[in-house]
C-alpha atoms as a PDB file:
ATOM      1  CA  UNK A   1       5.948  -3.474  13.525  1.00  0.00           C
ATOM      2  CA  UNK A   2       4.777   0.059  13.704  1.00  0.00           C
ATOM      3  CA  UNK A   3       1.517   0.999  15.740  1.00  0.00           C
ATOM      4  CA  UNK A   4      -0.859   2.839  13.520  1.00  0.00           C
ATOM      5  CA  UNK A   5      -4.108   4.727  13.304  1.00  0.00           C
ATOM      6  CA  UNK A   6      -6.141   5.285  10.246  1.00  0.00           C
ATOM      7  CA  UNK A   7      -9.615   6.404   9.434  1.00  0.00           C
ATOM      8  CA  UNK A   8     -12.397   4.495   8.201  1.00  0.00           C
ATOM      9  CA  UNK A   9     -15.790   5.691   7.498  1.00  0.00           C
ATOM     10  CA  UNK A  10     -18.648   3.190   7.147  1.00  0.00           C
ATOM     11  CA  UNK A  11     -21.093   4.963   4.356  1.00  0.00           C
ATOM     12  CA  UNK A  12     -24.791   5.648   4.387  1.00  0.00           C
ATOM     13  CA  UNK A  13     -25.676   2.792   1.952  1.00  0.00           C
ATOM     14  CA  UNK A  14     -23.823   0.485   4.923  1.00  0.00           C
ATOM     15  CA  UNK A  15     -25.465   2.109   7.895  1.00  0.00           C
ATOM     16  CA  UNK A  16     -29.119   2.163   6.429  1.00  0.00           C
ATOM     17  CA  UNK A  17     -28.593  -1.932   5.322  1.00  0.00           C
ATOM     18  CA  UNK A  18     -27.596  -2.292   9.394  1.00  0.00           C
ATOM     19  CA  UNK A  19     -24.136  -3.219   8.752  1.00  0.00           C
ATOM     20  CA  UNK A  20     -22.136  -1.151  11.326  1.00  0.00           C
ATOM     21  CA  UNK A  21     -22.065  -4.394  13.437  1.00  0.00           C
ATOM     22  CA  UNK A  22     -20.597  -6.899  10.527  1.00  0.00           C
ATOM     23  CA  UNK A  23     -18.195  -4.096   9.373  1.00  0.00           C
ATOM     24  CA  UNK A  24     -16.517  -3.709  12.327  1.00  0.00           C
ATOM     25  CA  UNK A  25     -16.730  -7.484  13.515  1.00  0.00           C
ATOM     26  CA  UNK A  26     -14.422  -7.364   9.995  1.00  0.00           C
ATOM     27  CA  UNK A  27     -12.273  -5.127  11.669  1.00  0.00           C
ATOM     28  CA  UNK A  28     -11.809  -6.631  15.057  1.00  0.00           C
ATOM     29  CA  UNK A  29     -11.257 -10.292  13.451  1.00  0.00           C
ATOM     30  CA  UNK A  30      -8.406  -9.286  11.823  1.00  0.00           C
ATOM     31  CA  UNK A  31      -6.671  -7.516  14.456  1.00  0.00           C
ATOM     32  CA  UNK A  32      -7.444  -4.114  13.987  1.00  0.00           C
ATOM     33  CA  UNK A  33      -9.285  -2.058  17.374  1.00  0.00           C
ATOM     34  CA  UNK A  34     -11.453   0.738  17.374  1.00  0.00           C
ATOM     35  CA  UNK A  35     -10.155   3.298  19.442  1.00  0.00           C
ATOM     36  CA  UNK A  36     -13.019   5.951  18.496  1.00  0.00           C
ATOM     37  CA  UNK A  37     -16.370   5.953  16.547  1.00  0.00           C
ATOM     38  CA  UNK A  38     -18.742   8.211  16.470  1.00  0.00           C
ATOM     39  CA  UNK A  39     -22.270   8.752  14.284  1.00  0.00           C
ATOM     40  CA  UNK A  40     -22.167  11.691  12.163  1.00  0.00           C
ATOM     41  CA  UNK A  41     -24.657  13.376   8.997  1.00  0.00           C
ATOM     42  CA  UNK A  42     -22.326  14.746   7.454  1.00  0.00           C
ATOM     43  CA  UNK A  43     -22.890  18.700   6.330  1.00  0.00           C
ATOM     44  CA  UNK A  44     -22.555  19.478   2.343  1.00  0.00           C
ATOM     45  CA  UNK A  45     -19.442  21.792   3.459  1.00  0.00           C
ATOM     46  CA  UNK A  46     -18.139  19.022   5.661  1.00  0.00           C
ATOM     47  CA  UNK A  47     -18.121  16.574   3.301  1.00  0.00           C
ATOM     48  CA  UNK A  48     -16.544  18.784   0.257  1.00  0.00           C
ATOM     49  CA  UNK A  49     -14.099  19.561   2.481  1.00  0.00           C
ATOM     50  CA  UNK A  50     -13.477  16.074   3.379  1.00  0.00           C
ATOM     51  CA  UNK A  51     -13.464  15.140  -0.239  1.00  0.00           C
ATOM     52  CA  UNK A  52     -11.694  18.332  -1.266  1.00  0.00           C
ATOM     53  CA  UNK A  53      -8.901  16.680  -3.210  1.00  0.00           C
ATOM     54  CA  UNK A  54     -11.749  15.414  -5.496  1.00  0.00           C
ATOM     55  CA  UNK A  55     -13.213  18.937  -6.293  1.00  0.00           C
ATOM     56  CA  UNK A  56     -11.911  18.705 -10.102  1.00  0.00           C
ATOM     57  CA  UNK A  57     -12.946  15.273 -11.301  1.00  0.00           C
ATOM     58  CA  UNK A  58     -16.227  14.820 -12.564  1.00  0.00           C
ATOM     59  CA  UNK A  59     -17.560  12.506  -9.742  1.00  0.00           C
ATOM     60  CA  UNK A  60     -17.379  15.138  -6.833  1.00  0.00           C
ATOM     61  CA  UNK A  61     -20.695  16.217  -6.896  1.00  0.00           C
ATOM     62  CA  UNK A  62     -22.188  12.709  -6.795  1.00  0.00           C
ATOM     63  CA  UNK A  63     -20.013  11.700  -3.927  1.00  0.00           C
ATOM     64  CA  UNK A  64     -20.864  14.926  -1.978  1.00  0.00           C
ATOM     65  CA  UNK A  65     -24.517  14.061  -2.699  1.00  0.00           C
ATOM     66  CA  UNK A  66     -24.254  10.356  -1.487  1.00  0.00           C
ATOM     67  CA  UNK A  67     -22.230  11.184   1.191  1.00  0.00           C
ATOM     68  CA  UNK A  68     -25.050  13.408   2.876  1.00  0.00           C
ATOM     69  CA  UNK A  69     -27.648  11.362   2.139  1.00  0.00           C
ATOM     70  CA  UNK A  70     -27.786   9.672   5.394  1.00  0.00           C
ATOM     71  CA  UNK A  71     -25.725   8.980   8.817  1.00  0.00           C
ATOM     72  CA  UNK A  72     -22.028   7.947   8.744  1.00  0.00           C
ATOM     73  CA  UNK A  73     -20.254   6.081  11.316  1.00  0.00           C
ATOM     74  CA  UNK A  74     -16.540   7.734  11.580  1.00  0.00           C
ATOM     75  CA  UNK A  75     -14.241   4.725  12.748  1.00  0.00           C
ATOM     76  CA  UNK A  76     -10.590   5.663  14.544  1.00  0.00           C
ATOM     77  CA  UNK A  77      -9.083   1.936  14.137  1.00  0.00           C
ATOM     78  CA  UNK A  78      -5.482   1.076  15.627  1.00  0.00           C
ATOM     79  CA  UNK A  79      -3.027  -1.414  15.265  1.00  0.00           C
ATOM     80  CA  UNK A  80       0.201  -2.691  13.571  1.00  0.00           C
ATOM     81  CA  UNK A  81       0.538  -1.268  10.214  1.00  0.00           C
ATOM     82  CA  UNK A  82      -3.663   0.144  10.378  1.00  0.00           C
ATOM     83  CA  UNK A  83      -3.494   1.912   7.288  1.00  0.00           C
ATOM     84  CA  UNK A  84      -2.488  -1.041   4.694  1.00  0.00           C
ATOM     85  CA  UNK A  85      -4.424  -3.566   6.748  1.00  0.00           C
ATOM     86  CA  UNK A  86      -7.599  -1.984   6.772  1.00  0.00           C
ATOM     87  CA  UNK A  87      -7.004  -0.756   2.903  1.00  0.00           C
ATOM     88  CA  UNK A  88      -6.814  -5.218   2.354  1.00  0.00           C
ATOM     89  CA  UNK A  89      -9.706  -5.595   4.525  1.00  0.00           C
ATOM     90  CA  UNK A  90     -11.659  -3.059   2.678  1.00  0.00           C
ATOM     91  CA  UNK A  91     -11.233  -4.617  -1.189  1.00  0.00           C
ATOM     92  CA  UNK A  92     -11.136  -2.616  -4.687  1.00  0.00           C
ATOM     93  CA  UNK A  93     -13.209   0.234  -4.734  1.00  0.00           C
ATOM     94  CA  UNK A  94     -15.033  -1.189  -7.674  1.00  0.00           C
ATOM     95  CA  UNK A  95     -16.652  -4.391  -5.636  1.00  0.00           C
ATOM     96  CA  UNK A  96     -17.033  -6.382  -9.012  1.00  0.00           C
ATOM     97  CA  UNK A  97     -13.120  -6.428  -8.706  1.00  0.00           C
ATOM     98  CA  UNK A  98     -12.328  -6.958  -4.653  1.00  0.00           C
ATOM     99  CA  UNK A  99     -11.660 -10.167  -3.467  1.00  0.00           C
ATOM    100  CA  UNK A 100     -13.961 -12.426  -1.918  1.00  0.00           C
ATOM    101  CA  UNK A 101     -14.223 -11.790   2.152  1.00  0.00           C
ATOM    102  CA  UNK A 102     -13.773  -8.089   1.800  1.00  0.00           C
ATOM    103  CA  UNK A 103     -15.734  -5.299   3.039  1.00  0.00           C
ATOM    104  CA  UNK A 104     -16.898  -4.130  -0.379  1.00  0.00           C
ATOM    105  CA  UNK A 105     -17.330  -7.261  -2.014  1.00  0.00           C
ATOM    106  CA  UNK A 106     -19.603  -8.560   0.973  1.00  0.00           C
ATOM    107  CA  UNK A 107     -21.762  -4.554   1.778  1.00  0.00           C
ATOM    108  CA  UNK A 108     -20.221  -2.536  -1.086  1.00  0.00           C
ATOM    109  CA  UNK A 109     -23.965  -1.612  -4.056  1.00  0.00           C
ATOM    110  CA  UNK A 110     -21.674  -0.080  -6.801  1.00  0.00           C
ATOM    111  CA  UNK A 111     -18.628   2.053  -7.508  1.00  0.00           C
ATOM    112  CA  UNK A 112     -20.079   4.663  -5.675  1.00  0.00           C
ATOM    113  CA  UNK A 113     -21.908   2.853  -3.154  1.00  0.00           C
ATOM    114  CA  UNK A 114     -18.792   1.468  -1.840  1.00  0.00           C
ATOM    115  CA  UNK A 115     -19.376   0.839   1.711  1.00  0.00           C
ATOM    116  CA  UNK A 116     -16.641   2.211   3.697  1.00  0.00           C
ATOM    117  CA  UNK A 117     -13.895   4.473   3.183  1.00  0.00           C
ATOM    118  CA  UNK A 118     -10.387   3.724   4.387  1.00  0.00           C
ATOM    119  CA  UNK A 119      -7.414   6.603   4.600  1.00  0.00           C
ATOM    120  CA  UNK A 120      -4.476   5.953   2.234  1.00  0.00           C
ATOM    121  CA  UNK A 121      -1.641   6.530   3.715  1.00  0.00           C
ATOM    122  CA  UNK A 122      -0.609   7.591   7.744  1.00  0.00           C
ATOM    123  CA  UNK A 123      -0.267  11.109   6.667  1.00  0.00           C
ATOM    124  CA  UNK A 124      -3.839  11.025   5.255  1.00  0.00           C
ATOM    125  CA  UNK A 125      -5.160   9.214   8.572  1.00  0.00           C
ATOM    126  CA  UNK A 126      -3.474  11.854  10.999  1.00  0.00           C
ATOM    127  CA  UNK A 127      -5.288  14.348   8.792  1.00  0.00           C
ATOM    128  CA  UNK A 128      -8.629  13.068   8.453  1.00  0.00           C
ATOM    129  CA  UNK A 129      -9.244  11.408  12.216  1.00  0.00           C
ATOM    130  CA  UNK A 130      -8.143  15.001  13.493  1.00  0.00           C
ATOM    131  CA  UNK A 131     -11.133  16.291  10.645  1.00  0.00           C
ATOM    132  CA  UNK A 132     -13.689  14.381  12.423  1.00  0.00           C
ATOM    133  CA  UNK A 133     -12.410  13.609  16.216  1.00  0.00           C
ATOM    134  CA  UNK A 134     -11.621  15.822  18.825  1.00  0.00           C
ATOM    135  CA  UNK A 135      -8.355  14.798  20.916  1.00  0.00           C
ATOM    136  CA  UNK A 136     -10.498  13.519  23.624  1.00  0.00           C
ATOM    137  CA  UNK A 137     -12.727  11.161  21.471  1.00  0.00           C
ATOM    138  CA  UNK A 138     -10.251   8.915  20.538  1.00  0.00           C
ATOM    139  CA  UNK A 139      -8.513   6.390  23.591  1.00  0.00           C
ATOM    140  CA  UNK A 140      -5.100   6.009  23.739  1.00  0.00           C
ATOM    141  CA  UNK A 141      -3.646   2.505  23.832  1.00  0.00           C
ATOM    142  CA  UNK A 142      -3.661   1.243  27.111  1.00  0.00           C
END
């Protein structure tokens, strides 16, 4: 199976409820290692940049808006097939429909107050880790 890296982001309604910690235990149970993580308050320009591919639909502004309205912990996790593992691990977006166990259906507040975000495919993860991380902030395998 293929070795992958993909982004997750733990959101501000998850770091102010203190739930870095039981996020990533979720992680590490199933297999999955952080390789990189880093704290981050995320600028308005960073995070409609981020979000960019959202600019048209009518939630962008909202999501901008939430997603500066407090600290961020950026995730680099790795491991056989990262990107559709950590996408199961993290549940339906809409946490009255994700499965019991997952991320959002344990932390997630609403639709919007999701919990964590999780990159969608291995193009998007190459992409967005090398948004947020530096070469040198993220280990190699070893």
């Amino acid at each position: 199976m293929a070795i992958e890296k993909t982004l997750s982001i733990v959101k501000p309604n998850s770091t102010l409820d203190n739930n870095i910690g039981n996020i990533m235990a979720v992680f590490e149970k199933n297999g999955l290692r952080i390789s990189g993580a880093k704290f981050a308050r995320l600028s308005k320009e960073k995070a409609e940049g981020f979000y960019i591919e959202h600019k048209e639909r009518p939630f962008f502004g909202e999501l901008v808006n939430f997603m500066t309205s407090g600290p961020v912990m950026l995730i680099v996790l790795e491991g056989e097939n990262a990107v559709a593992k950590n996408r199961e691990l993290m549940g339906a977006t809409n946490p009255a429909n994700a499965a019991e166990g997952t991320i959002r259906k344990l932390y997630a507040k609403s639709v919007g107050e999701n919990s964590v975000h999780g990159s969608d495919s291995a193009t998007a993860a190459e992409r967005e880790i090398a948004y947020f991380f530096e070469r040198n902030e993220v280990m190699n395998r070893f």
